[in-house]
Protein backbone atom coordinates (compact mmCIF):
# COMPACT_ATOMS: atom_id res chain seq x y z
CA UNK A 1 -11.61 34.27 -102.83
CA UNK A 2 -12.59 31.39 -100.50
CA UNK A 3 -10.66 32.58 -97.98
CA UNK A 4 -12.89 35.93 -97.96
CA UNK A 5 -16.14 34.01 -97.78
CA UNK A 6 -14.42 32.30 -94.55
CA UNK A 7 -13.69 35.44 -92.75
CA UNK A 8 -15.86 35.80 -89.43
CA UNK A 9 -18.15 38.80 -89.23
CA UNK A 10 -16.72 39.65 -92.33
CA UNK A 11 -13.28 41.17 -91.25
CA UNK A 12 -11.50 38.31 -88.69
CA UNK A 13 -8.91 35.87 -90.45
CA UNK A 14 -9.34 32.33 -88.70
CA UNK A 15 -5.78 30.85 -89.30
CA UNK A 16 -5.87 28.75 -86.26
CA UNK A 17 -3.63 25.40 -87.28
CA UNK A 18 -6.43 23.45 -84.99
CA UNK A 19 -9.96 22.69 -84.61
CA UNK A 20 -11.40 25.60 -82.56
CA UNK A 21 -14.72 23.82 -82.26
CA UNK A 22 -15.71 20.28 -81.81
CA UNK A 23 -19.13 18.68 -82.77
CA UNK A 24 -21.12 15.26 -82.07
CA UNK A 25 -24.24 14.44 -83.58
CA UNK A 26 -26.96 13.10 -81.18
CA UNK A 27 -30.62 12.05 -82.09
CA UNK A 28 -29.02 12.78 -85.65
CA UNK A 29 -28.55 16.87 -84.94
CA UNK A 30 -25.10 18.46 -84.42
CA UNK A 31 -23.73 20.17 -81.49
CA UNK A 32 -20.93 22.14 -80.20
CA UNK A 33 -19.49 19.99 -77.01
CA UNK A 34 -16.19 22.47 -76.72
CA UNK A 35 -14.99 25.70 -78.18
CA UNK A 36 -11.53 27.02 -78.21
CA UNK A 37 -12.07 29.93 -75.00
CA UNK A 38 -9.26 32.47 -77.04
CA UNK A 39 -11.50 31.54 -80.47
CA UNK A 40 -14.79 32.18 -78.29
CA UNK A 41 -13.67 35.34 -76.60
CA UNK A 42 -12.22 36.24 -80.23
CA UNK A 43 -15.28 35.95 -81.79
CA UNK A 44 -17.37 37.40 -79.60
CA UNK A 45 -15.45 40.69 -79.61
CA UNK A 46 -15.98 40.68 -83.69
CA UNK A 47 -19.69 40.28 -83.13
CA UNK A 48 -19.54 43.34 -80.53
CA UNK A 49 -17.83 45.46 -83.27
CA UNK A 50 -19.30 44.12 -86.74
CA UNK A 51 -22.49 42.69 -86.06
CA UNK A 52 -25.34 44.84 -87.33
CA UNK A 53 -27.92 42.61 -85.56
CA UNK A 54 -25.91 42.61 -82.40
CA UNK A 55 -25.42 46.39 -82.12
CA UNK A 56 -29.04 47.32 -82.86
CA UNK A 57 -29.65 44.93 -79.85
CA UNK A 58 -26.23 46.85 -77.88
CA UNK A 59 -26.37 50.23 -79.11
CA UNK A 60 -23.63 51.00 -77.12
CA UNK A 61 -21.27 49.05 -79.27
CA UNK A 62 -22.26 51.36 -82.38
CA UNK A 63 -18.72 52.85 -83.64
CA UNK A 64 -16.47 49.93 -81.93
CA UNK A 65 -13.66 48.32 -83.86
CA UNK A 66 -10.77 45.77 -83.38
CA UNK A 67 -7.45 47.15 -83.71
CA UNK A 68 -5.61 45.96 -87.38
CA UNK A 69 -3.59 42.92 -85.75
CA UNK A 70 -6.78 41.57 -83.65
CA UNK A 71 -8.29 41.06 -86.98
CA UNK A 72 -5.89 38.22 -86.91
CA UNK A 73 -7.13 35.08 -84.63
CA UNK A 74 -3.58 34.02 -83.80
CA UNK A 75 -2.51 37.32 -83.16
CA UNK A 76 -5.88 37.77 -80.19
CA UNK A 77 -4.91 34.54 -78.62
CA UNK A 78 -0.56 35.42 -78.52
CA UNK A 79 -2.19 37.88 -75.91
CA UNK A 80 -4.99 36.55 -74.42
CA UNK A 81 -2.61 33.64 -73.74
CA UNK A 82 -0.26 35.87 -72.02
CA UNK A 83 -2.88 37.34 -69.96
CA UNK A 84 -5.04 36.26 -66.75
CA UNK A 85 -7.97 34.87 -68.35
CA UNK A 86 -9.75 32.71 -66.94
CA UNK A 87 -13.21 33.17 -65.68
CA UNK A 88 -13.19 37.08 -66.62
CA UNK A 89 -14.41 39.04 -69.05
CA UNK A 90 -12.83 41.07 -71.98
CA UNK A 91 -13.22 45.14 -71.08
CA UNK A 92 -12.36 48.03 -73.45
CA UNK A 93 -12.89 51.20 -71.63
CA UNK A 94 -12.19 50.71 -67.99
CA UNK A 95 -8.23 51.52 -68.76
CA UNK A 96 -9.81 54.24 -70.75
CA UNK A 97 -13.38 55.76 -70.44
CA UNK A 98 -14.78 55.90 -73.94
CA UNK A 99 -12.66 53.77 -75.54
CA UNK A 100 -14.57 52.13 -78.83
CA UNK A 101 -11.14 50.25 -79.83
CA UNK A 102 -10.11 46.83 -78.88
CA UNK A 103 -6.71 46.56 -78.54
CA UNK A 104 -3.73 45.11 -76.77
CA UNK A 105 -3.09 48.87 -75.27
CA UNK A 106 -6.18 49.17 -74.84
CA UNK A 107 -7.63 45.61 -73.51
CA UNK A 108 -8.11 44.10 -69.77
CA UNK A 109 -9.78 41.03 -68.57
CA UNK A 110 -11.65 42.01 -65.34
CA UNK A 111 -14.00 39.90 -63.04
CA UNK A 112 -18.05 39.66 -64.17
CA UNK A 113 -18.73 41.41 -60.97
CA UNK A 114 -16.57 44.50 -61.95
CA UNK A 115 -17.54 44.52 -65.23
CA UNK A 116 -21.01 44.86 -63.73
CA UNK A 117 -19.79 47.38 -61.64
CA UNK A 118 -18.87 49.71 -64.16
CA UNK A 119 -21.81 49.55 -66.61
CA UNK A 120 -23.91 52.73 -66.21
CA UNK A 121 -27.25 51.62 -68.09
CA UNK A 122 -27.34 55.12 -70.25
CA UNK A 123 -29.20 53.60 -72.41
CA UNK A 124 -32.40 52.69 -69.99
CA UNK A 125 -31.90 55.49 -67.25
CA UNK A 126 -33.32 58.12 -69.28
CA UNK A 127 -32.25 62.14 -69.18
CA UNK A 128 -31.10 62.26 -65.10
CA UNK A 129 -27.46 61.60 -64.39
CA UNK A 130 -26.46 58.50 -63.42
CA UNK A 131 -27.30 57.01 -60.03
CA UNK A 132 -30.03 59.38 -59.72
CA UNK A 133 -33.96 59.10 -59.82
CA UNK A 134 -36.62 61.63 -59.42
CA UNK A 135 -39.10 60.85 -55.63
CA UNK A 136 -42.12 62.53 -57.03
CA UNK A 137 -44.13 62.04 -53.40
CA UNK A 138 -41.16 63.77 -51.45
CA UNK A 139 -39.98 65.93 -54.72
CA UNK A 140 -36.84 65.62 -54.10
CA UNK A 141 -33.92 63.77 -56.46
CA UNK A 142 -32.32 60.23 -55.06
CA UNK A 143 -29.29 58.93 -55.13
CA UNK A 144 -28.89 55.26 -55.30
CA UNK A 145 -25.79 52.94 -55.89
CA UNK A 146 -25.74 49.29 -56.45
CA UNK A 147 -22.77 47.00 -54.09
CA UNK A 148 -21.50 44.59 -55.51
CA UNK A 149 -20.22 43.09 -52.67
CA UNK A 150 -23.50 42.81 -50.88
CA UNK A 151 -25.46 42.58 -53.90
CA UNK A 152 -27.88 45.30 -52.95
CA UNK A 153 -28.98 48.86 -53.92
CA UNK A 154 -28.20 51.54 -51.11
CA UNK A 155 -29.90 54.50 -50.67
CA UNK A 156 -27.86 57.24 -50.25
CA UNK A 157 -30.16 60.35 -49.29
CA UNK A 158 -32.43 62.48 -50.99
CA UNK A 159 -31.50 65.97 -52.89
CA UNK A 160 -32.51 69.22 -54.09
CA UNK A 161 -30.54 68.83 -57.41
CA UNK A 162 -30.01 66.21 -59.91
CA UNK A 163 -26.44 67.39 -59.34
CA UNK A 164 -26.41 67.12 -55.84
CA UNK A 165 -27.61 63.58 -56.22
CA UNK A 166 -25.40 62.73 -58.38
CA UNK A 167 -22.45 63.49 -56.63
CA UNK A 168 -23.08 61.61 -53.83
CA UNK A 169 -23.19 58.91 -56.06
CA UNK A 170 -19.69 59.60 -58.00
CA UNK A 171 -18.51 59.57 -53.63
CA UNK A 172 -19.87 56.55 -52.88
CA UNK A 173 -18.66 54.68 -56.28
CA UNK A 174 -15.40 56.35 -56.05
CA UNK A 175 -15.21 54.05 -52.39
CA UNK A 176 -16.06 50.99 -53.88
CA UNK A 177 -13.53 51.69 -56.66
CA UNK A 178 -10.96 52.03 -54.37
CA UNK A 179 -11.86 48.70 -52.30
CA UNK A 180 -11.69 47.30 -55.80
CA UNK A 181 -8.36 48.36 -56.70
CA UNK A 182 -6.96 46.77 -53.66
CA UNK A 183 -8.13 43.31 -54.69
CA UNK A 184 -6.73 43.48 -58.04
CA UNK A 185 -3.23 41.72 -59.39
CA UNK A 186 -2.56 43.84 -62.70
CA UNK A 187 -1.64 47.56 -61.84
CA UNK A 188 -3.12 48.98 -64.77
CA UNK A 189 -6.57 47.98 -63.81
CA UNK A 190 -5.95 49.24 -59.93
CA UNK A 191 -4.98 52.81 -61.25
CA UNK A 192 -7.75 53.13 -63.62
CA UNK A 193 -10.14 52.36 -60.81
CA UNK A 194 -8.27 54.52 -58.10
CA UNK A 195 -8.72 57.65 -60.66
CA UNK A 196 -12.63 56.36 -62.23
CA UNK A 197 -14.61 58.11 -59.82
CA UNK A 198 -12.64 61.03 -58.45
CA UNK A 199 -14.02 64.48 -58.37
């Protein structure tokens, strides 16, 4: 029984045989000075797939799960030790679009800038496809991709279709996808961006 009231987010078994946070008290209040980064990342993958609060917030986590064995803290951190950590970010659907399962077949870490790279912002853009926006003084559709290796938005013409528009976008991601690809170390990731954008 207590070991259910213990489990995080309801569904992860902590059987770490350590302390995965550490604590000090200063002015007489408690804080965290250092959390375990595979207990962190661990965590905040169960809060992505079983927190009600966080997915009304993210309602593009609705639906996401862990796979059986990730339920299992030492089981996450056997692979995330294995893998090539450090300073990146846990990604579930750049191996495969649509993916709402973490898993180790399933599971990447990737650079915050690439991870940035491939969120498309369904949520906020509204009913036009992505990269696209509607130039009501010329009345014609834009297209529009962010670089993230400049940092800035580039206008890529205006359109007479949404469509239109929209390819020109898929073209000009598909590029930086590629340039991407080149710069990456595990070949999983550079095929899945090679293929992301293509026609």
């Amino acid at each position: 029984m207590s070991k259910a009231l213990n489990l995080v987010y309801g569904v992860g078994a902590n059987d770490a045989d350590y302390q995965v946070c550490l604590t000090e008290t200063v002015g007489g209040r408690r804080r965290s000075v250092w959390t375990c980064p595979f207990y962190k990342t661990w965590t905040g993958m169960l809060e992505r797939c079983y927190s009600e609060k966080f997915q009304n917030r993210n309602p593009t986590y609705h639906d996401c799960s862990a796979s059986s064995d990730w339920l299992i803290f030492s089981s996450f951190r056997a692979w995330m030790s294995a893998q090539d950590y450090e300073g990146k970010h846990l990604d579930k659907d750049l191996l495969f679009p649509g993916n709402k399962v973490y898993s180790l077949d399933t599971c990447a870490f990737i650079p915050p800038d690439l991870n940035r790279f491939m969120v498309d912002s369904r949520a906020i853009r509204g009913d036009l496809p992505i990269g696209v926006s509607w130039h009501k003084a010329r009345q014609r559709f834009v297209a529009q991709c962010r670089n993230p290796f400049t940092g800035r938005h580039e206008f890529l013409g205006y359109h007479a279709s949404a469509s239109e528009a929209h390819q020109s976008w898929r073209e000009h991601k598909h590029r930086i996808a590629i340039a991407y690809a080149e710069m990456q170390s595990d070949p999983r990731i550079a095929a899945a961006l090679r293929t992301r954008y293509a026609a």
